[in-house]
C-alpha atoms as a PDB file:
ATOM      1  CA  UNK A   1      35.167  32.117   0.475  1.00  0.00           C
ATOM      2  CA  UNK A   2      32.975  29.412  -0.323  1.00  0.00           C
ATOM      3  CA  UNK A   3      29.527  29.150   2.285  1.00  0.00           C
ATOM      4  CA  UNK A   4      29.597  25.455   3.469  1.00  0.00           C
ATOM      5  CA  UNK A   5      26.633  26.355   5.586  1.00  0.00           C
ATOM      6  CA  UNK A   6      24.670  27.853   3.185  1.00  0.00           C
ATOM      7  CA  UNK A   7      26.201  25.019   0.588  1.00  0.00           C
ATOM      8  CA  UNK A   8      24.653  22.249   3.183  1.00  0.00           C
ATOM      9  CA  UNK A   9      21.337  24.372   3.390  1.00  0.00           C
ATOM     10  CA  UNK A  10      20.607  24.481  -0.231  1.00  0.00           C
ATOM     11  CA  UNK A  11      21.351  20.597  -0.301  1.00  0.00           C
ATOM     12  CA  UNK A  12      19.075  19.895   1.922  1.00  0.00           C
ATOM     13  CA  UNK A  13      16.173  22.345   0.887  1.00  0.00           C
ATOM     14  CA  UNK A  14      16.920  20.829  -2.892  1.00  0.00           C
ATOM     15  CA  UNK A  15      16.380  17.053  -1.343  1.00  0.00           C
ATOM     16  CA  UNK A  16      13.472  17.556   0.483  1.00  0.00           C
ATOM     17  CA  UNK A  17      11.610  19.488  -2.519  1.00  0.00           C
ATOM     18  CA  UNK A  18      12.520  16.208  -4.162  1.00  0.00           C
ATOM     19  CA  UNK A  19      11.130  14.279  -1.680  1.00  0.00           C
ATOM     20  CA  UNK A  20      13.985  12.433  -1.165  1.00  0.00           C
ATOM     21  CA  UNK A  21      15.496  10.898   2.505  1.00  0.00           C
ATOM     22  CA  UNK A  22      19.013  11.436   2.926  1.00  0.00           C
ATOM     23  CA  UNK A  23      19.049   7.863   2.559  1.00  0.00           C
ATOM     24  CA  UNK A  24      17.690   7.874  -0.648  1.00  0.00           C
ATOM     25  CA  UNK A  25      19.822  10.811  -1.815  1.00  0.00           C
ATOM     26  CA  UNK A  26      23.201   9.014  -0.926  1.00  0.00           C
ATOM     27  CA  UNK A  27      21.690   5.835  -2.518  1.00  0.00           C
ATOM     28  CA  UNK A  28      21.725   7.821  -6.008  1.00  0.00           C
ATOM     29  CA  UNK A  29      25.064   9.199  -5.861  1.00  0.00           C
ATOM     30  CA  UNK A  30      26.693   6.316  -4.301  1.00  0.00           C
ATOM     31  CA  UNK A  31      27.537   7.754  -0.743  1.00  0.00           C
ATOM     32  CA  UNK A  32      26.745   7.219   2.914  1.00  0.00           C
ATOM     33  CA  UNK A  33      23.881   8.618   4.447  1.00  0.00           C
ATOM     34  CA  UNK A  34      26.360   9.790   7.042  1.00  0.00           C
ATOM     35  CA  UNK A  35      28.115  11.889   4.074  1.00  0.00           C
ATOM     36  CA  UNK A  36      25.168  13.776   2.883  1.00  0.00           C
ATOM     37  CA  UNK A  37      24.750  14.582   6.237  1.00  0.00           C
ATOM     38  CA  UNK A  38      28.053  16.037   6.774  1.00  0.00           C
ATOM     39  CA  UNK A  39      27.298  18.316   3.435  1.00  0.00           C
ATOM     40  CA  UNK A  40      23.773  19.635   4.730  1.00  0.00           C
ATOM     41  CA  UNK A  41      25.185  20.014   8.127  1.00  0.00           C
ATOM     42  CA  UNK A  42      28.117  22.318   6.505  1.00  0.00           C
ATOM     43  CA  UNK A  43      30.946  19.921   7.745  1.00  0.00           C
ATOM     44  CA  UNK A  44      32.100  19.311   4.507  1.00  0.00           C
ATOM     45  CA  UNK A  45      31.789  19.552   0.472  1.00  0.00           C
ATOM     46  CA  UNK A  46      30.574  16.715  -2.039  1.00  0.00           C
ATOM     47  CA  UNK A  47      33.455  15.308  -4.023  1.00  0.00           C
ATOM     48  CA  UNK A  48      33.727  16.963  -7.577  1.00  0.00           C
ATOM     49  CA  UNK A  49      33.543  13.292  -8.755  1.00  0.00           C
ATOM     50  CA  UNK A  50      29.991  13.175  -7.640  1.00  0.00           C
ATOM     51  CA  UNK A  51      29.325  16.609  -7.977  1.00  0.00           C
ATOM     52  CA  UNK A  52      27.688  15.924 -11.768  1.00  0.00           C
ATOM     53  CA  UNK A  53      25.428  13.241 -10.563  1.00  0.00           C
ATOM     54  CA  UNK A  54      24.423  14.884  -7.374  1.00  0.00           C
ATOM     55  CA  UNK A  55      23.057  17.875  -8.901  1.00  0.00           C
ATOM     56  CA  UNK A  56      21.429  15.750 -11.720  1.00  0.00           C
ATOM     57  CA  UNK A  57      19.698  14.418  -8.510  1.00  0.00           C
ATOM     58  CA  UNK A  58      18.846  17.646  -7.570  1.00  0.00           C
ATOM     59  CA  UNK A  59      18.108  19.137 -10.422  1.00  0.00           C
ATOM     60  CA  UNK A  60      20.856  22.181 -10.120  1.00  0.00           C
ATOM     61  CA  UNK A  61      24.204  22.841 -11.343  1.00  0.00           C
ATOM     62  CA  UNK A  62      27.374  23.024 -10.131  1.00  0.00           C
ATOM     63  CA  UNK A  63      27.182  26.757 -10.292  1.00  0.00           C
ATOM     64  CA  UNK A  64      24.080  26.948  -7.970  1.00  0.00           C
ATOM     65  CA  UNK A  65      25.349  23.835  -5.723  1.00  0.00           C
ATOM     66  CA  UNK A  66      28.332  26.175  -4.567  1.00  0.00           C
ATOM     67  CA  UNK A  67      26.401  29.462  -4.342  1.00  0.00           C
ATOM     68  CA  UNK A  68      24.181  27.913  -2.104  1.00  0.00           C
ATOM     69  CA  UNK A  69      21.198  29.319  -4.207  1.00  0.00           C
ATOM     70  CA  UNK A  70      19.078  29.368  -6.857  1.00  0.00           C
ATOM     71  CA  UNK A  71      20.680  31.880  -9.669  1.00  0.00           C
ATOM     72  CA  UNK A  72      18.398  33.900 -12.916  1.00  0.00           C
ATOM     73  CA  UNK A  73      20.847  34.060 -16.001  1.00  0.00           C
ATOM     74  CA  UNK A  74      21.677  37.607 -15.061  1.00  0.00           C
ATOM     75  CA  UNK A  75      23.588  36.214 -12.367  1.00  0.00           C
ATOM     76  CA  UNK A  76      25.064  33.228 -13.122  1.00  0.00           C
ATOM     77  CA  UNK A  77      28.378  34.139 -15.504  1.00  0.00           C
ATOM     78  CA  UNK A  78      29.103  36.482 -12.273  1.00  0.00           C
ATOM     79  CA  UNK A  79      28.983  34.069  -9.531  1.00  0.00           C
ATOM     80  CA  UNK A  80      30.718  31.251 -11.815  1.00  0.00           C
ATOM     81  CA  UNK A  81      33.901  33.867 -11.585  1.00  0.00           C
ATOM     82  CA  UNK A  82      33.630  34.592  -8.117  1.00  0.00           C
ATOM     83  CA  UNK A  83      33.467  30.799  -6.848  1.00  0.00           C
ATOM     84  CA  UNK A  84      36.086  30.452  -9.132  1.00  0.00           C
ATOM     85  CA  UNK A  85      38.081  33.261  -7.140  1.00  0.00           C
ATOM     86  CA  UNK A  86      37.058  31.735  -4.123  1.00  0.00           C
ATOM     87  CA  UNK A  87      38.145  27.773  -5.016  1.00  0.00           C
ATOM     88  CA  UNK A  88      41.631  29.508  -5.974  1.00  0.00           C
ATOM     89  CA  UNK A  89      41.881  31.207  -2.590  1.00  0.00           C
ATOM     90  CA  UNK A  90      40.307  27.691  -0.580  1.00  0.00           C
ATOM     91  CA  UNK A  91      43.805  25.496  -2.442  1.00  0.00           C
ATOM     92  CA  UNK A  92      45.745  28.796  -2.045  1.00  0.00           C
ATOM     93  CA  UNK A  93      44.863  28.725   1.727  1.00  0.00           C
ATOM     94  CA  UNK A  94      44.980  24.953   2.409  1.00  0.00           C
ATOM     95  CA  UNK A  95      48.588  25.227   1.241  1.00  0.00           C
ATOM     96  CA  UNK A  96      49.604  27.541   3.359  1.00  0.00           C
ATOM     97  CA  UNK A  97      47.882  25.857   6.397  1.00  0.00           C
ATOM     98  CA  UNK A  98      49.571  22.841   5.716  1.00  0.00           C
ATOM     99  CA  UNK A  99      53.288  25.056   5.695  1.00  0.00           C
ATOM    100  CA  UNK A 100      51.892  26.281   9.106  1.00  0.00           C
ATOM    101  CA  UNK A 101      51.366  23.256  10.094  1.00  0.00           C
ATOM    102  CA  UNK A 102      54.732  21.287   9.129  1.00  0.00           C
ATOM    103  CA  UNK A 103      56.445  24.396  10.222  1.00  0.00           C
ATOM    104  CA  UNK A 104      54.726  24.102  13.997  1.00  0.00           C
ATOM    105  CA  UNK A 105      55.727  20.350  14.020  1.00  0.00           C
ATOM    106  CA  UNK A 106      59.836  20.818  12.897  1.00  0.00           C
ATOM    107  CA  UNK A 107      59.507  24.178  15.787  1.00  0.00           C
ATOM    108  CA  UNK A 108      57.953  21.796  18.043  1.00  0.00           C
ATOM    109  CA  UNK A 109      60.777  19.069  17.754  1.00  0.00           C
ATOM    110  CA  UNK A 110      63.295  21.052  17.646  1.00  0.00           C
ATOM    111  CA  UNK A 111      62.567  23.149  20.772  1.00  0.00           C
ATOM    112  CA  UNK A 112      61.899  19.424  22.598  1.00  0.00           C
ATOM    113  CA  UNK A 113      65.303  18.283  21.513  1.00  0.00           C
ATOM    114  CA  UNK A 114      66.842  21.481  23.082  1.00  0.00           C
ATOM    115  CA  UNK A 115      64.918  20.881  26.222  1.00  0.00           C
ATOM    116  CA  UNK A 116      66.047  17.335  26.745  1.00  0.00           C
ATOM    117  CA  UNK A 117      69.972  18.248  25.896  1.00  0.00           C
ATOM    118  CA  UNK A 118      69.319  21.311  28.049  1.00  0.00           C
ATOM    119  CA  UNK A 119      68.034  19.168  31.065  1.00  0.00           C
ATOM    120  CA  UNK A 120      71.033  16.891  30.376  1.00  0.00           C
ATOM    121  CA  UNK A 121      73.736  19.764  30.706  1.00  0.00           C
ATOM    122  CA  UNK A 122      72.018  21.763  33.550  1.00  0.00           C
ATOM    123  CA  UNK A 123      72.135  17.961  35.927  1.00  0.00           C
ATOM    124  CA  UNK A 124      75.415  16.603  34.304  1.00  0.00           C
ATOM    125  CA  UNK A 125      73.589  13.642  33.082  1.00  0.00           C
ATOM    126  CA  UNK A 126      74.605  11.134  30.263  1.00  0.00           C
ATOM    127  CA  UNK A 127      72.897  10.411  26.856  1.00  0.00           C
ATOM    128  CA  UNK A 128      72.282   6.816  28.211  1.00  0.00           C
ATOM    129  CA  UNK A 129      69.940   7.517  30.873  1.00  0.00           C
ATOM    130  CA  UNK A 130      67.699   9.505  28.279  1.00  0.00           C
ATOM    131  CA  UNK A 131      68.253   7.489  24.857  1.00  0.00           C
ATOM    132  CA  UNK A 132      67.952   3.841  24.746  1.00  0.00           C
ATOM    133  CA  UNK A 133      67.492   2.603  21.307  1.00  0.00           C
ATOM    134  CA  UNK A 134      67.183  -0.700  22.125  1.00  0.00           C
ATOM    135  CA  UNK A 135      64.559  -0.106  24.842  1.00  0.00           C
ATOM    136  CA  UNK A 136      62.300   1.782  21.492  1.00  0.00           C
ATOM    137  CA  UNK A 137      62.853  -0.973  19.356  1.00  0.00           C
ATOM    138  CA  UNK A 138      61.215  -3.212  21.562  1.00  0.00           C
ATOM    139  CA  UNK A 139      57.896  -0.830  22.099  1.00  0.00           C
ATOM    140  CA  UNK A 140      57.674  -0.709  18.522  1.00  0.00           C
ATOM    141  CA  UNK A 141      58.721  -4.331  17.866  1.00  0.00           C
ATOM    142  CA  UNK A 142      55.290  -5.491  20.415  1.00  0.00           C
ATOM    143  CA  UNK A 143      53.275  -2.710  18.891  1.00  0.00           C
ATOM    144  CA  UNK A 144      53.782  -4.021  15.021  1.00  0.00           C
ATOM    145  CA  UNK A 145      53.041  -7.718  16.857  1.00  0.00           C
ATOM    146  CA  UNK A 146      50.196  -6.879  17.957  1.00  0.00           C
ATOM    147  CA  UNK A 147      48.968  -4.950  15.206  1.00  0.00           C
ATOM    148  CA  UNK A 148      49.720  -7.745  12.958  1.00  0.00           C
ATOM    149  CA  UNK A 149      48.031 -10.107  15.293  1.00  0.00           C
ATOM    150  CA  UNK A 150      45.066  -7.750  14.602  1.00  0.00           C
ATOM    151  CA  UNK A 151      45.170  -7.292  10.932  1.00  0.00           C
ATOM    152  CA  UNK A 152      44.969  -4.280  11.257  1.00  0.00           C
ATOM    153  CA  UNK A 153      48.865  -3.021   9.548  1.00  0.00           C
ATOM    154  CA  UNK A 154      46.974  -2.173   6.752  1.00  0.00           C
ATOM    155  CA  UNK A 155      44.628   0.031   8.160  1.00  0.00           C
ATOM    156  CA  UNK A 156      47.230   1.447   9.949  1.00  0.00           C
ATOM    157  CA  UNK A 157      49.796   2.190   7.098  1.00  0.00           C
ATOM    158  CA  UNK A 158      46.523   3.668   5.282  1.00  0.00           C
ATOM    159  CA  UNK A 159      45.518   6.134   8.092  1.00  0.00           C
ATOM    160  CA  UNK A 160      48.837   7.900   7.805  1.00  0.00           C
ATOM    161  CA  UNK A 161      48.357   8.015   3.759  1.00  0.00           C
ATOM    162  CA  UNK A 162      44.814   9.571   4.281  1.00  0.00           C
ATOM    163  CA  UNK A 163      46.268  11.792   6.838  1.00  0.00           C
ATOM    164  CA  UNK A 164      49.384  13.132   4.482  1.00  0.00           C
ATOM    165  CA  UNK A 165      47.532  12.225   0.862  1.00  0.00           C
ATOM    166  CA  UNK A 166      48.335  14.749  -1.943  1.00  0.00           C
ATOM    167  CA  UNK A 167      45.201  14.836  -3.523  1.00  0.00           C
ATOM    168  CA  UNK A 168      41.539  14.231  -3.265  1.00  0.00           C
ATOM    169  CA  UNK A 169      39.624  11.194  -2.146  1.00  0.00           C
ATOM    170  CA  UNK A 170      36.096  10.439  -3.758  1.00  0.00           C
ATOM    171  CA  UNK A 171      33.607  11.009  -0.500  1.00  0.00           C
ATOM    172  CA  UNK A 172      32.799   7.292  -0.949  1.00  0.00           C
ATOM    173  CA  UNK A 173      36.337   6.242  -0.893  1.00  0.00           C
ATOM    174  CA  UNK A 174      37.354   8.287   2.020  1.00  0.00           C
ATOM    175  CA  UNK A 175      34.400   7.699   4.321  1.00  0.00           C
ATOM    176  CA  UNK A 176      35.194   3.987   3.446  1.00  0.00           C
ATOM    177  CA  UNK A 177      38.463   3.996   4.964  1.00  0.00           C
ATOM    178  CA  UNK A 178      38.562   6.451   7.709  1.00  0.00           C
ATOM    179  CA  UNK A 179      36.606   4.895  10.214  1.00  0.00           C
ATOM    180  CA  UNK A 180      38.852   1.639  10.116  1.00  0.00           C
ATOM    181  CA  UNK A 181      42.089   3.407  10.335  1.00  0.00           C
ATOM    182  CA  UNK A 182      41.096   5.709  13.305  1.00  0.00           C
ATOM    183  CA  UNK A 183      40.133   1.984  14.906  1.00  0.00           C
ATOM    184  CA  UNK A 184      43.799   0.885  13.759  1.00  0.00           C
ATOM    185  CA  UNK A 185      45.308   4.204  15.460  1.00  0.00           C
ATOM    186  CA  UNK A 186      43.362   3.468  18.852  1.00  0.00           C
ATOM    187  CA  UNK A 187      45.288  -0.114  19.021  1.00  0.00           C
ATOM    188  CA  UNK A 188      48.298   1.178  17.842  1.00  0.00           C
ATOM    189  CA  UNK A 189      47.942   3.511  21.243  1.00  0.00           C
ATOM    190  CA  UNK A 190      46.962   0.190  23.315  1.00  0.00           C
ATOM    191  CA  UNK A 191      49.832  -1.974  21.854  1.00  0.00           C
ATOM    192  CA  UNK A 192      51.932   1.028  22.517  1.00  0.00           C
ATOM    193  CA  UNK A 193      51.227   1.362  26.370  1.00  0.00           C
ATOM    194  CA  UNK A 194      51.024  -2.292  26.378  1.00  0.00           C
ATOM    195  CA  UNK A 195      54.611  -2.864  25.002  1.00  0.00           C
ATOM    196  CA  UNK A 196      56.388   0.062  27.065  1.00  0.00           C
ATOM    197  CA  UNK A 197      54.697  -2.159  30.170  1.00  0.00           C
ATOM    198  CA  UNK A 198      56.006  -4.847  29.283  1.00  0.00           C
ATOM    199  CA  UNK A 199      59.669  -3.948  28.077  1.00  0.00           C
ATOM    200  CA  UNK A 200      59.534  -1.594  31.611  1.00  0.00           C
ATOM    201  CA  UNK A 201      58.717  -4.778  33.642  1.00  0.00           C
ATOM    202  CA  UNK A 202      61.501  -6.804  31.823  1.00  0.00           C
ATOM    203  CA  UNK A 203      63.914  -3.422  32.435  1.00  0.00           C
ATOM    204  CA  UNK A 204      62.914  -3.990  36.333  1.00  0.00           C
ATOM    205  CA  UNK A 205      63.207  -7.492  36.554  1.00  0.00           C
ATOM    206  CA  UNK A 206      66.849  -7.058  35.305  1.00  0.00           C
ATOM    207  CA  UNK A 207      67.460  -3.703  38.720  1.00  0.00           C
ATOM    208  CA  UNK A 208      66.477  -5.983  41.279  1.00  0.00           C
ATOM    209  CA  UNK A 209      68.446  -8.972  39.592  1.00  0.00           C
ATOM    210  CA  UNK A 210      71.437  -6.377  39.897  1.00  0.00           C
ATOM    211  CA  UNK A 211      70.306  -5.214  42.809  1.00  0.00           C
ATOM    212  CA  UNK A 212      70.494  -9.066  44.057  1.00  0.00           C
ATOM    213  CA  UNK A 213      74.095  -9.555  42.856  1.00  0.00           C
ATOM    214  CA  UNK A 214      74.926  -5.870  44.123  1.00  0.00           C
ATOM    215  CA  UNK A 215      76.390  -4.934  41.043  1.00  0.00           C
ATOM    216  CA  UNK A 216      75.218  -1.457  42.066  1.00  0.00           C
ATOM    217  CA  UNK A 217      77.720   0.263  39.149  1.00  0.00           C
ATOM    218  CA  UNK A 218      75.399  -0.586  36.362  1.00  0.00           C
ATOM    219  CA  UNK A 219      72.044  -0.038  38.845  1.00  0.00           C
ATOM    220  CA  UNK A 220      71.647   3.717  37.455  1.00  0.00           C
ATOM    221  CA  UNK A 221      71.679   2.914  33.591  1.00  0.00           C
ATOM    222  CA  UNK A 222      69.474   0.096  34.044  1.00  0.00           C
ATOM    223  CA  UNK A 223      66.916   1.642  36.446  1.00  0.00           C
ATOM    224  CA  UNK A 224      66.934   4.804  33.609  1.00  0.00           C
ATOM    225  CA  UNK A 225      66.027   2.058  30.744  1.00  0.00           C
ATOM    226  CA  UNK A 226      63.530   0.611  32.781  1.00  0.00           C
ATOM    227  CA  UNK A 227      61.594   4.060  32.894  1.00  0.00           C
ATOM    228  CA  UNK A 228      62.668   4.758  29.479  1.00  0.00           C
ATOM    229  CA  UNK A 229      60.515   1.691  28.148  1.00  0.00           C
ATOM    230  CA  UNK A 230      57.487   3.496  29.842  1.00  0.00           C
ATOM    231  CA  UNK A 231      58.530   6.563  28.337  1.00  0.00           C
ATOM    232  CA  UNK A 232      58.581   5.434  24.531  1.00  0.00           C
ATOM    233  CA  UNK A 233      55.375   3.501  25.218  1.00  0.00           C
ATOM    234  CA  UNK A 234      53.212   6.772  26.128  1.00  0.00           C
ATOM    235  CA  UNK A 235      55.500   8.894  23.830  1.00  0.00           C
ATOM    236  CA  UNK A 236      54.555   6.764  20.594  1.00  0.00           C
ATOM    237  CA  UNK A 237      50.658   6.442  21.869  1.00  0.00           C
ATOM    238  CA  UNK A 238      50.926  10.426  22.385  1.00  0.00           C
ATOM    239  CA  UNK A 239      52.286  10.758  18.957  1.00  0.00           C
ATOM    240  CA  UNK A 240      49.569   9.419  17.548  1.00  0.00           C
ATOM    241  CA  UNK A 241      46.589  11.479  18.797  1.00  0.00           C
ATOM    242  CA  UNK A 242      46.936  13.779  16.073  1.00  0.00           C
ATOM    243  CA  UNK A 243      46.462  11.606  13.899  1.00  0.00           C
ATOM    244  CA  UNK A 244      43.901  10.110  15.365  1.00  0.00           C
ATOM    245  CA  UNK A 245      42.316  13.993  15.577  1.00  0.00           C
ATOM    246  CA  UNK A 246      42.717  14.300  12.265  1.00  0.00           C
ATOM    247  CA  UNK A 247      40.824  10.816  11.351  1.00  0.00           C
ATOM    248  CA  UNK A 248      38.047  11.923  12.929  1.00  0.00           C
ATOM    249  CA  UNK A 249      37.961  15.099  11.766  1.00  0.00           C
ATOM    250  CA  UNK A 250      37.174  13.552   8.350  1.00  0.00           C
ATOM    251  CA  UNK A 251      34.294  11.439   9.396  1.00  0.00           C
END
């Protein structure tokens, strides 16, 4: 497996022999300073797009850039195998995390499903009083509103593209975008709470204007998609934290 820490080390031991800030270093291969910090602090691994022109920088290779370490001729057809090995088993493992991953989420849903119809049978409950489409389209309906008011859809359509993206992002690219869609995510969660409050308060106005006729047969239905407003509101702003986690992660 590929050294990240020992990666970041040999960065940073190459850029101060050079003289160079981090500043000054991110300047020359057209990244943040905030990036080369991530590499020398072992949170993360140069893009191969900037790979050639950071080790020109350095003065190094690509070779000695993942070793972490300076390597004599002797050395260096070995080592280009073995990170070679090791980059195989880093995609070979990322894939499978990923599997892991989508597996825990279908497991996840699929066990909360059975809970909810569970709860249902066990107190001899209807569907109504749990699932109220309309109810969901409104919490999304003041979300997007609001989000749009923002101008921030874009940012938010993008942070769920960085999140599930196929392939690689230059370092430049990436550390462009992320901050701006984990700032979209955070008032997708606002304008989330925000429109399950407000669809909730509309839900209650409409109990105690049944409650004031006396119309008590449809109280029960209508109290339920009063709550249920609240409920999609926090669901969809609980939804999102992972995503959110992830966002930051990248940073």
């Amino acid at each position: 497996m590929l050294d990240l820490t020992k990666t970041g080390s040999f960065i940073s031991e190459m850029r101060k022999d050079k003289g160079l800030t981090q500043k000054q270093l991110a300047d020359l291969v057209g990244v943040s300073d905030k990036a080369v910090s991530r590499w020398e602090t072992g949170k993360g691994l140069p893009d191969t797009s900037i790979m050639p022109e950071l080790c020109k920088a350095l003065d190094t290779n690509i070779n000695e850039l993942l070793s972490g370490e300076r390597l004599n001729p002797e050395a260096y057809s070995g080592k280009a195998e073995e990170i070679m090995v090791d980059l195989v088993k880093d995609v070979q493992n990322n894939n499978k995390a990923r599997k892991l991953e989508l597996l825990g989420l279908i497991l996840g849903l699929m066990l909360l499903l059975i809970g909810l119809f569970g709860i249902m049978i066990v107190g001899g409950s209807e569907v109504v009083y749990f699932i109220d489409a309309p109810s969901f389209v409104m919490v999304l309906a003041i979300q997007l509103i609001i989000l749009a008011a923002g101008g921030q859809i874009g940012s938010f359509v993008k942070a769920f593209k960085l999140v599930f993206r196929s392939k690689s992002l230059a370092e430049s690219e990436l550390m462009e975008n992320v901050a701006k869609c984990e700032y979209a995510i955070k008032i997708a969660q606002k304008a989330a709470l925000l429109g399950g409050v407000i669809s909730s308060i509309i839900g209650f106005v409409t109990v105690f204007a049944i409650v004031w006729r006396k119309a008590y047969d449809v109280l029960g239905p209508n109290m339920a998609v009063a709550v249920l407003s609240l409920f999609y509101g926090v669901l969809i702003a609980l939804l999102l934290i992972p995503i959110q986690g992830r966002l930051h992660n990248m940073q």
